[in-house]
Protein backbone atom coordinates (compact mmCIF):
# COMPACT_ATOMS: atom_id res chain seq x y z
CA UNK A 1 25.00 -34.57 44.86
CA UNK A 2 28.82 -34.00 44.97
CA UNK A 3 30.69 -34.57 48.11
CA UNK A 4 32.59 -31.74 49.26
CA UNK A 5 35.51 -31.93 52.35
CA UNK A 6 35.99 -28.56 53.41
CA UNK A 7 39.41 -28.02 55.81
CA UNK A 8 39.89 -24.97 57.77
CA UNK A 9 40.92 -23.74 60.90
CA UNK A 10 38.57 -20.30 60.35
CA UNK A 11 34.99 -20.98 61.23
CA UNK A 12 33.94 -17.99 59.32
CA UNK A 13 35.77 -19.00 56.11
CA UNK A 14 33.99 -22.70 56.53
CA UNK A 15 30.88 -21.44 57.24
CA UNK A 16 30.92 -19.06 53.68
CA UNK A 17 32.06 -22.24 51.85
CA UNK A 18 29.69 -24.37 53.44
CA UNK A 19 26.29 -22.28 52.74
CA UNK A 20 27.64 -20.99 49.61
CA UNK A 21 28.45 -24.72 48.41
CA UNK A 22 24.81 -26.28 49.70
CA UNK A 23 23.04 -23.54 47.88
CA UNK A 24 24.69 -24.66 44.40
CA UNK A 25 23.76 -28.80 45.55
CA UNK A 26 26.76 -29.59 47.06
CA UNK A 27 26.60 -31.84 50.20
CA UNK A 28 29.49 -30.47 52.28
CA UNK A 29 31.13 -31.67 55.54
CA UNK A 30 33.41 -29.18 57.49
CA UNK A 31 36.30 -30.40 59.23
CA UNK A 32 38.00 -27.52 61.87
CA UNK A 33 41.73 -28.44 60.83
CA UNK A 34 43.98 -30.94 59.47
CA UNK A 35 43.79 -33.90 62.03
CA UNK A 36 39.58 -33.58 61.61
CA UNK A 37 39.89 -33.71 58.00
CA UNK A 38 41.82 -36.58 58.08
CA UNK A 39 39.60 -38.65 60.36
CA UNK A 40 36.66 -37.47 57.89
CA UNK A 41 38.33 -38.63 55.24
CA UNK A 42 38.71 -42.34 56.77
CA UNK A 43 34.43 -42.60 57.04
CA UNK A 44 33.47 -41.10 54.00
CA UNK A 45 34.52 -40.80 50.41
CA UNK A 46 34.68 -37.54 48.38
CA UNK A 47 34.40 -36.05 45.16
CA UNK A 48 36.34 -32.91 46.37
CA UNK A 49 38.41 -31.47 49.27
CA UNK A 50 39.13 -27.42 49.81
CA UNK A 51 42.27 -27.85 51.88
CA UNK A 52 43.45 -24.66 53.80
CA UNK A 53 47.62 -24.35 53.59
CA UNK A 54 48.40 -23.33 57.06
CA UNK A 55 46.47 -24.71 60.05
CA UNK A 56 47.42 -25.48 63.89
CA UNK A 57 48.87 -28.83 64.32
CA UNK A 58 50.06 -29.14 60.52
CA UNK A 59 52.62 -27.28 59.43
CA UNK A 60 52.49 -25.78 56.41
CA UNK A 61 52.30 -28.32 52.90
CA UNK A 62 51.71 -31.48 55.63
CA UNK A 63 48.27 -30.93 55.37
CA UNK A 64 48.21 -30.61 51.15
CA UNK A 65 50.70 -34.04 51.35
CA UNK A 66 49.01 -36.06 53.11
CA UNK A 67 45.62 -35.49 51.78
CA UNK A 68 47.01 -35.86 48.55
CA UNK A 69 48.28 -38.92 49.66
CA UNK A 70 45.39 -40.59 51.39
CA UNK A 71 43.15 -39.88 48.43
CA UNK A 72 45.19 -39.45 45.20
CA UNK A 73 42.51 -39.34 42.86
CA UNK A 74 40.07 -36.83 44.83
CA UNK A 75 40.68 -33.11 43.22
CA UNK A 76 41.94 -31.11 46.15
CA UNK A 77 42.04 -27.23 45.93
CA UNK A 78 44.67 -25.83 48.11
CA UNK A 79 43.77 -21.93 49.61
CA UNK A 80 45.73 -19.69 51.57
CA UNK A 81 45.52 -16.23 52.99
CA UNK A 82 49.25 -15.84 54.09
CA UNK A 83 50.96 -13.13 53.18
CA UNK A 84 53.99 -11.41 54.39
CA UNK A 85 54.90 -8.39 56.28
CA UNK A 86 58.34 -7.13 54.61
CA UNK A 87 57.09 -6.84 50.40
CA UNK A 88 61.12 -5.86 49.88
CA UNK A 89 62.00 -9.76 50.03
CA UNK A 90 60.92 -12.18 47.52
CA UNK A 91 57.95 -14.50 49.01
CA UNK A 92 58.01 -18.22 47.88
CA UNK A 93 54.99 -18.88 45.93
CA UNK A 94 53.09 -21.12 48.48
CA UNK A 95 50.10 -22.18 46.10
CA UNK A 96 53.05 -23.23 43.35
CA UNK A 97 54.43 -25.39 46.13
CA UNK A 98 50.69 -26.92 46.81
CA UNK A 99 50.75 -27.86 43.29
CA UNK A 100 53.92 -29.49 43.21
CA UNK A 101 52.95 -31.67 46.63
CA UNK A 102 49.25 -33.02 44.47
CA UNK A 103 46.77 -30.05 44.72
CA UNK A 104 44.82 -30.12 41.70
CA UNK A 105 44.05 -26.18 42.17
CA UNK A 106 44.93 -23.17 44.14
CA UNK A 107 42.82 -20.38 45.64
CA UNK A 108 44.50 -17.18 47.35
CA UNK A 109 42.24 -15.56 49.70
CA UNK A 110 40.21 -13.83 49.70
CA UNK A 111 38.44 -15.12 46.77
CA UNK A 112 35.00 -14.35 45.42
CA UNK A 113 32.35 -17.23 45.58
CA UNK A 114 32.04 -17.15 41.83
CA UNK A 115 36.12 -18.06 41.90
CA UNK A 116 35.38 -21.05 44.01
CA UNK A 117 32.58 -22.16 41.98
CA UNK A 118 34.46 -21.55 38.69
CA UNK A 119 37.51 -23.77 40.05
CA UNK A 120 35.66 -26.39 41.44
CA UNK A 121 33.46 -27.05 38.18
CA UNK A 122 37.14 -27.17 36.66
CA UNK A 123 38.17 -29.70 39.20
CA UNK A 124 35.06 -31.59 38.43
CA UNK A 125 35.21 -31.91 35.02
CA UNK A 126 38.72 -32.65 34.79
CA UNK A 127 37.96 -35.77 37.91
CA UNK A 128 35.11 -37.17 35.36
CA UNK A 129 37.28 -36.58 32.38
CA UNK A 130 40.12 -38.49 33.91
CA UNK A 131 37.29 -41.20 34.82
CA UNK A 132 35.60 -41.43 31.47
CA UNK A 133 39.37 -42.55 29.96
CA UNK A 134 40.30 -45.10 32.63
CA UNK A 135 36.69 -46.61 32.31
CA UNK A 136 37.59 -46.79 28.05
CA UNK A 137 41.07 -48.46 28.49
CA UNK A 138 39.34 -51.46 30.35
C-alpha cells in the first residue's frame, strides 16, 4: 500500500484527499502545514507527498524546497489555489516555479479527484521507472 504525505493548511482540502486517497488503497498521513510535514517526514518514509504552495509559517516555494530537499527521490506534487485579484497584470506562474525548486508535478485548485488520481499514477510510475534503471546499472 503506497505511502502518501499529504501537506495542507485547509482541513477540508486534507480531508477530500485523505478519504478520496484511502478509498483507491492509499495509506495517507495528513500533516496541517509545513513544519508538521516536515516532522512527519523525519519518522516515516514515503512513496509520495501532495505539498500545498502557500501555508502559514512557510512562505511561499520554502515549503516545495525543502521537501524536495529532505527527500529528493520521493515524487512531490505541488498544488495551489492562489490566484490574484487585478487579471490586468501578468501573474508569475507559481506551479512553473514549483517545478523548477524539485516538484515532480503540479495541481491548480480546484482539481477533480480523477486529476489527482491521474497525476499521482504518473508520479508513480515514473518513481518505479526511475527505480527499475538504478537497480539495472548495479
Amino acid at each position: 500500500m503506497p505511502r502518501v504525505l499529504v501537506v495542507d493548511d485547509d482541513p477540508m482540502v486534507c480531508m477530500a484527499i485523505e478519504i478520496y486517497l484511502e478509498r483507491h488503497s492509499f495509506q495517507v498521513t495528513i500533516a496541517d502545514g509545513g513544519e508538521a510535514g516536515l516532522r512527519a517526514l523525519e519518522g516515516t518514509p514515503f512513496d509520495l507527498m501532495i505539498v500545498d504552495i502557500f501555508m502559514p509559517h512557510m512562505r511561499g516555494f520554502e515549503s516545495i524546497r525543502i521537501f524536495h530537499e529532505r527527500a529528493p527521490t520521493v515524487p512531490l506534487i505541488a498544488m495551489s489555489g492562489y490566484a490574484f485579484a487585478n487579471l490586468d497584470s501578468p501573474a508569475p506562474d507559481f506551479l512553473r516555479m514549483a517545478l523548477e525548486l524539485g516538484a515532480t508535478r503540479c495541481l491548480r485548485k480546484p482539481f477533480t479527484p480523477a486529476a489527482l488520481l491521474a497525476v499521482i499514477n504518473e508520479c508513480m510510475a515514473e518513481a518505479q521507472s526511475r527505480f527499475a534503471s538504478v537497480v539495472q546499472l548495479r
